[in-house]
C-alpha atoms as a PDB file:
ATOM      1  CA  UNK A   1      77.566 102.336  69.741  1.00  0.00           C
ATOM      2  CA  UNK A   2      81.109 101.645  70.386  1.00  0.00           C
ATOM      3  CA  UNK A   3      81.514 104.002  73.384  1.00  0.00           C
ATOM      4  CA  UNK A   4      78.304 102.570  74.949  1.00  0.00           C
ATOM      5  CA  UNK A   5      79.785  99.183  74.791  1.00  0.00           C
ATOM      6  CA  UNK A   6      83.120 100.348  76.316  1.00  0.00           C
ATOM      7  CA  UNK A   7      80.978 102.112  79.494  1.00  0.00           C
ATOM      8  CA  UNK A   8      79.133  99.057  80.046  1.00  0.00           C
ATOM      9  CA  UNK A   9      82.384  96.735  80.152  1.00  0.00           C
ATOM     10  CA  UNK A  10      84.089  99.520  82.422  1.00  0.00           C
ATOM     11  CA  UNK A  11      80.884  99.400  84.847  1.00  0.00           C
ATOM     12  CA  UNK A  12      80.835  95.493  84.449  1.00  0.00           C
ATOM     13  CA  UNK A  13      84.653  95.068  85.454  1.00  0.00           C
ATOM     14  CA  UNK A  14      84.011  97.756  88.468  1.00  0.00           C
ATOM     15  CA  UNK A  15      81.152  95.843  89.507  1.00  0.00           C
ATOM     16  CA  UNK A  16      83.410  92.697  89.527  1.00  0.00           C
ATOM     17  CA  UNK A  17      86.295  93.846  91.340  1.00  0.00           C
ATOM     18  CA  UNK A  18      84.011  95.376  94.082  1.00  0.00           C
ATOM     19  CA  UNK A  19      81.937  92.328  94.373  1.00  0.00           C
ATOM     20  CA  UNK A  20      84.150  89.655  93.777  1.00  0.00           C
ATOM     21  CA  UNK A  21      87.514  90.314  93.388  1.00  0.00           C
ATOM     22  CA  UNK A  22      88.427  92.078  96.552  1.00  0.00           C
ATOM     23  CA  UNK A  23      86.538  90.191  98.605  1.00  0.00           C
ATOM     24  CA  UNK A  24      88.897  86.877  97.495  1.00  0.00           C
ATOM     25  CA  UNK A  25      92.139  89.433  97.989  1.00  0.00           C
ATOM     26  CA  UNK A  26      90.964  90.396 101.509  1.00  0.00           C
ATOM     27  CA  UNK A  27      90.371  87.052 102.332  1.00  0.00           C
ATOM     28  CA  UNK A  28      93.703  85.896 101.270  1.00  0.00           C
ATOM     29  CA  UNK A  29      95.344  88.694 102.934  1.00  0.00           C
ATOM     30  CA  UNK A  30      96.815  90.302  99.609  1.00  0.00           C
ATOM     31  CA  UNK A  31      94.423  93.198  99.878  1.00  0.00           C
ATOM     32  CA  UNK A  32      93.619  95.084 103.580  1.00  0.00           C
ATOM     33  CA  UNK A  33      89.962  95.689 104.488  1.00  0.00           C
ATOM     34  CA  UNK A  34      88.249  98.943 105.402  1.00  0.00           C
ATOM     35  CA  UNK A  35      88.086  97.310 108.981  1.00  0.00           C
ATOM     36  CA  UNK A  36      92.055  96.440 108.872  1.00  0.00           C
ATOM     37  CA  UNK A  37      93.090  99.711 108.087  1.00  0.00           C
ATOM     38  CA  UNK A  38      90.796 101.254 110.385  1.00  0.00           C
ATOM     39  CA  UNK A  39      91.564  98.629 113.067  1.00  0.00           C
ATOM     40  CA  UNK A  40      95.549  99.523 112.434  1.00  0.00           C
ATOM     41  CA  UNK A  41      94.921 103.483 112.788  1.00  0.00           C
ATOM     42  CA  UNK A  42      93.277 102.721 116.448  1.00  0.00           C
ATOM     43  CA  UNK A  43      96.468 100.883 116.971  1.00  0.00           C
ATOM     44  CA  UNK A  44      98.824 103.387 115.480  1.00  0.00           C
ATOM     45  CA  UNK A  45      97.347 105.916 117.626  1.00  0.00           C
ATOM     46  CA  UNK A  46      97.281 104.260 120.908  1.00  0.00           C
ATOM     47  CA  UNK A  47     100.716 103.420 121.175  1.00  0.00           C
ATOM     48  CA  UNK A  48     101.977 106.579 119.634  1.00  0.00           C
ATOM     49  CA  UNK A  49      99.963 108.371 122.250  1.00  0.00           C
ATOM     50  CA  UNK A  50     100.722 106.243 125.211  1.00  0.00           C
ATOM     51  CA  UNK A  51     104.426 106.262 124.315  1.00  0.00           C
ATOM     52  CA  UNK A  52     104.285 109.537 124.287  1.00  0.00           C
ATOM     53  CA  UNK A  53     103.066 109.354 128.049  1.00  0.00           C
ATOM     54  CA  UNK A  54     104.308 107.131 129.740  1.00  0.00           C
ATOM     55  CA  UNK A  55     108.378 105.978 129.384  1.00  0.00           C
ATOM     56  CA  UNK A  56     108.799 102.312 128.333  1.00  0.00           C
ATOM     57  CA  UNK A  57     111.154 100.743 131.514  1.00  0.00           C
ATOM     58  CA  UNK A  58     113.928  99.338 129.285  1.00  0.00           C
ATOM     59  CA  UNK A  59     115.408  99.844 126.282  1.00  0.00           C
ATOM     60  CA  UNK A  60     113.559  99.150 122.788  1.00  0.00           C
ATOM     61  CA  UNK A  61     116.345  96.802 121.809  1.00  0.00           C
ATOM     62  CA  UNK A  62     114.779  94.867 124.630  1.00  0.00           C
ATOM     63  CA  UNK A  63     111.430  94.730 124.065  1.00  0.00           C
ATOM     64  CA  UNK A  64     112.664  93.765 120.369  1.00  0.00           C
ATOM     65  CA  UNK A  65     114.299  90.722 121.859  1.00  0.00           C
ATOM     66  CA  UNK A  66     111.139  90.413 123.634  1.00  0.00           C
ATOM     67  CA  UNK A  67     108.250  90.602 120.776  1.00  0.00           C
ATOM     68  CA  UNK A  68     110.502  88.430 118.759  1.00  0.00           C
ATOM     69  CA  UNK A  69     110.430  85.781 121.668  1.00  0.00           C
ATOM     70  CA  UNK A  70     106.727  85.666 121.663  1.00  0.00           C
ATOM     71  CA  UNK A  71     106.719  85.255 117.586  1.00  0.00           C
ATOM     72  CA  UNK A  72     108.894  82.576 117.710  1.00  0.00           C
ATOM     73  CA  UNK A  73     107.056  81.220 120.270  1.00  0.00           C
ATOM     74  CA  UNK A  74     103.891  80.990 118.727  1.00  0.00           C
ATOM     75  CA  UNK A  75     104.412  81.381 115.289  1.00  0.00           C
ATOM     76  CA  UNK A  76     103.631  77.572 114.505  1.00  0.00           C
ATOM     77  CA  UNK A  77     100.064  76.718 114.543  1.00  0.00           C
ATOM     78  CA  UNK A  78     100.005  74.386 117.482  1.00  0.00           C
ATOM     79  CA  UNK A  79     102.887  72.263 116.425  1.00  0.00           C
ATOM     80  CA  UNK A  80     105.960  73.455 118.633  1.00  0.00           C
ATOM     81  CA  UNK A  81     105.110  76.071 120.150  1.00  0.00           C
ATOM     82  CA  UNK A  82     105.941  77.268 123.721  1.00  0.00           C
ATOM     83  CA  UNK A  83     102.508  79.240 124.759  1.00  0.00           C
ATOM     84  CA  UNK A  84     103.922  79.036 128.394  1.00  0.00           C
ATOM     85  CA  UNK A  85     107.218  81.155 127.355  1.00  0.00           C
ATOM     86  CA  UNK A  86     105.075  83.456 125.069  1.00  0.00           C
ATOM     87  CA  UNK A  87     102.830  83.856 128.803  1.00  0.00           C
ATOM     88  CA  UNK A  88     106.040  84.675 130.676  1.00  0.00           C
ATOM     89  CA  UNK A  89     107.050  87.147 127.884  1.00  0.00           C
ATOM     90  CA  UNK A  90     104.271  88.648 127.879  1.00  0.00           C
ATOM     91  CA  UNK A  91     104.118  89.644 131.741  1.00  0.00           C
ATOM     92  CA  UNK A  92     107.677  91.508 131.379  1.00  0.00           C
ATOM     93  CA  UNK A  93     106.038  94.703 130.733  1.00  0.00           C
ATOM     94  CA  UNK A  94     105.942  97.026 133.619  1.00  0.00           C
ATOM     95  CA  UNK A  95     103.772  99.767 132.210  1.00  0.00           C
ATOM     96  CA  UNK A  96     101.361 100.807 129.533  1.00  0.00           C
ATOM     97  CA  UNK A  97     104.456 102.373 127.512  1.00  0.00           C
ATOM     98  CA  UNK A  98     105.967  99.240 127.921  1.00  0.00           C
ATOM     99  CA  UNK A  99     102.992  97.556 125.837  1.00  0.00           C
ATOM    100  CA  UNK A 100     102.481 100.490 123.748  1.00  0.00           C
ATOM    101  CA  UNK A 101     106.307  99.535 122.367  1.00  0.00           C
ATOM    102  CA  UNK A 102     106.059  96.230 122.323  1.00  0.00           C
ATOM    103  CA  UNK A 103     102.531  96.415 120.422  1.00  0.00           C
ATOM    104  CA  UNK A 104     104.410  98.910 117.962  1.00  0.00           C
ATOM    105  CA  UNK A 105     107.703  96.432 118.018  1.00  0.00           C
ATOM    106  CA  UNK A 106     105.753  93.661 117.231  1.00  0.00           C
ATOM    107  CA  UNK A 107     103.885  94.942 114.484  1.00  0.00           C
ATOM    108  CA  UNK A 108     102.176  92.219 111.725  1.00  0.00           C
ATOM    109  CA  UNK A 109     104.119  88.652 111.519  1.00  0.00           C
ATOM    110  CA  UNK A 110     103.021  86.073 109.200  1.00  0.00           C
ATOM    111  CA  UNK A 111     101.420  82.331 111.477  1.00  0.00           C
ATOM    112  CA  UNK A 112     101.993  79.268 109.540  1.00  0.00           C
ATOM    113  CA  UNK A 113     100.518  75.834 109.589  1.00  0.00           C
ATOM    114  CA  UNK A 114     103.034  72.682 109.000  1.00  0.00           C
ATOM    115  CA  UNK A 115     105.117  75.386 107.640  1.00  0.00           C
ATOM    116  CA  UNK A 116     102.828  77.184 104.847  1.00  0.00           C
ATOM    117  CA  UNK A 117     101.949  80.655 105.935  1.00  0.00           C
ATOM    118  CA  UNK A 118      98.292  80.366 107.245  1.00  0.00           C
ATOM    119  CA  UNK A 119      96.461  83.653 106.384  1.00  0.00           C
ATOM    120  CA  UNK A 120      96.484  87.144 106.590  1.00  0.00           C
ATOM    121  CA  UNK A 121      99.766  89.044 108.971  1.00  0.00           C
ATOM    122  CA  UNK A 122      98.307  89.354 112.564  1.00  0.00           C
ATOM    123  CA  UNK A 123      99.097  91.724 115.216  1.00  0.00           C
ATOM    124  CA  UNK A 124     100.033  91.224 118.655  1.00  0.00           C
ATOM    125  CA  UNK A 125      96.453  91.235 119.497  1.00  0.00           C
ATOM    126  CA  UNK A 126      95.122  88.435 117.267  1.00  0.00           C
ATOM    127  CA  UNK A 127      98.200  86.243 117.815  1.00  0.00           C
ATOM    128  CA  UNK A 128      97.991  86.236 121.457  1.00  0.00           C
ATOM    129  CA  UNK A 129      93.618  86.016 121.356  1.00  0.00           C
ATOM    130  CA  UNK A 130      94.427  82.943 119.081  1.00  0.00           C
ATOM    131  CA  UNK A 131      96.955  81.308 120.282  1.00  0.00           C
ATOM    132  CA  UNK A 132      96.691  81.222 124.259  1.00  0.00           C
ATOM    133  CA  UNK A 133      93.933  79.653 126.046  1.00  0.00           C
ATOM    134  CA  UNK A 134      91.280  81.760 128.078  1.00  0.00           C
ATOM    135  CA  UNK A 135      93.272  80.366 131.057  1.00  0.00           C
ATOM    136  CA  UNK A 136      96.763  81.805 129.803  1.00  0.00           C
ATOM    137  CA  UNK A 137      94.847  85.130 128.602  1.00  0.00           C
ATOM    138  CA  UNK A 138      93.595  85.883 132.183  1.00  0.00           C
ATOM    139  CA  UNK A 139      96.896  85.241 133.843  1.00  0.00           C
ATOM    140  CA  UNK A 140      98.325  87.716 131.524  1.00  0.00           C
ATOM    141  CA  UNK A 141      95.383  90.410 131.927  1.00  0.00           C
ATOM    142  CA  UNK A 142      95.469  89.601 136.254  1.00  0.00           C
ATOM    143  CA  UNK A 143      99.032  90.153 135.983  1.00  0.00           C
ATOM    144  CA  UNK A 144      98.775  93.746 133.765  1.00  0.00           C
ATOM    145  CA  UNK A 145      95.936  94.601 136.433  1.00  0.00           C
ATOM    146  CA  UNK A 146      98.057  94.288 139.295  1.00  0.00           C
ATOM    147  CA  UNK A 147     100.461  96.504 137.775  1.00  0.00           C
ATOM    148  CA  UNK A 148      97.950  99.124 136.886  1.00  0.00           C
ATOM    149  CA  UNK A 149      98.392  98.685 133.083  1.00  0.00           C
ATOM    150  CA  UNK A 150      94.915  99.263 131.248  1.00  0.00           C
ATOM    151  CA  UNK A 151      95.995  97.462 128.585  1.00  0.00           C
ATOM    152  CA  UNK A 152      94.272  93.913 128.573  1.00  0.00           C
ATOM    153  CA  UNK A 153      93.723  90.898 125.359  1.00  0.00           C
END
């Protein structure tokens, strides 16, 4: 009788975790989804592959300067930030290995919101898509076109 309890409060807590628990941690960022690590993979793989390619056009302590210049540009939720620096930072790349390292540079950084981290660690990819306007998204993209980069937010 004992063991049957003990199966049925293993099963119950397995059934909570899966159906409650993680869902909370994934929401609050402390635990990755099975789309975020699949998502980070595709990401992983492109700019390992296109690096591989194609030769970035400066140095990466550059394009380190650079992806930390868009961060600190947009970091703050709406309050202080300077989306048309971020814009102009964003159209120094000359090629896709260019992106590829500043993708890879860039990696997951925290957003906050009056100073409180706001949630889960975004790539360049999400902080751009929320942070610039459609406007300052094309401009980027036109500008990444004329260059023949494939890359686009």
């Amino acid at each position: 009788m004992k063991s049957k309890n003990q199966y049925l409060y293993f099963i119950g807590a397995g059934l909570g975790y899966f159906f409650i628990l993680k869902p909370i941690l994934e929401k609050l960022g402390i635990l990755k989804s099975s789309q975020e690590i699949k998502q980070e993979n595709i990401i992983d793989k492109y700019t390992s592959d296109t690096i591989k390619k194609i030769q970035p056009s400066k140095p990466l302590g550059e394009f380190q300067i650079i992806a930390d210049q868009i961060y600190a540009n947009l970091r703050y939720s709406a309050i202080d930030d300077n989306k048309e620096n971020a814009t102009l930072q964003l159209t120094r790349v000359k090629n896709d290995g260019d992106v590829a390292v500043l993708i890879k540079l860039f990696g997951k950084r925290q957003e906050y919101l009056f100073g409180i981290p706001s949630g889960s660690k975004q790539d360049l990819q999400q902080f751009v898509t929320s942070n610039l306007s459609k406007n300052q998204i094309a401009a980027i993209n036109n500008n990444y076109f004329r260059k023949n980069i494939k890359y686009r937010f």
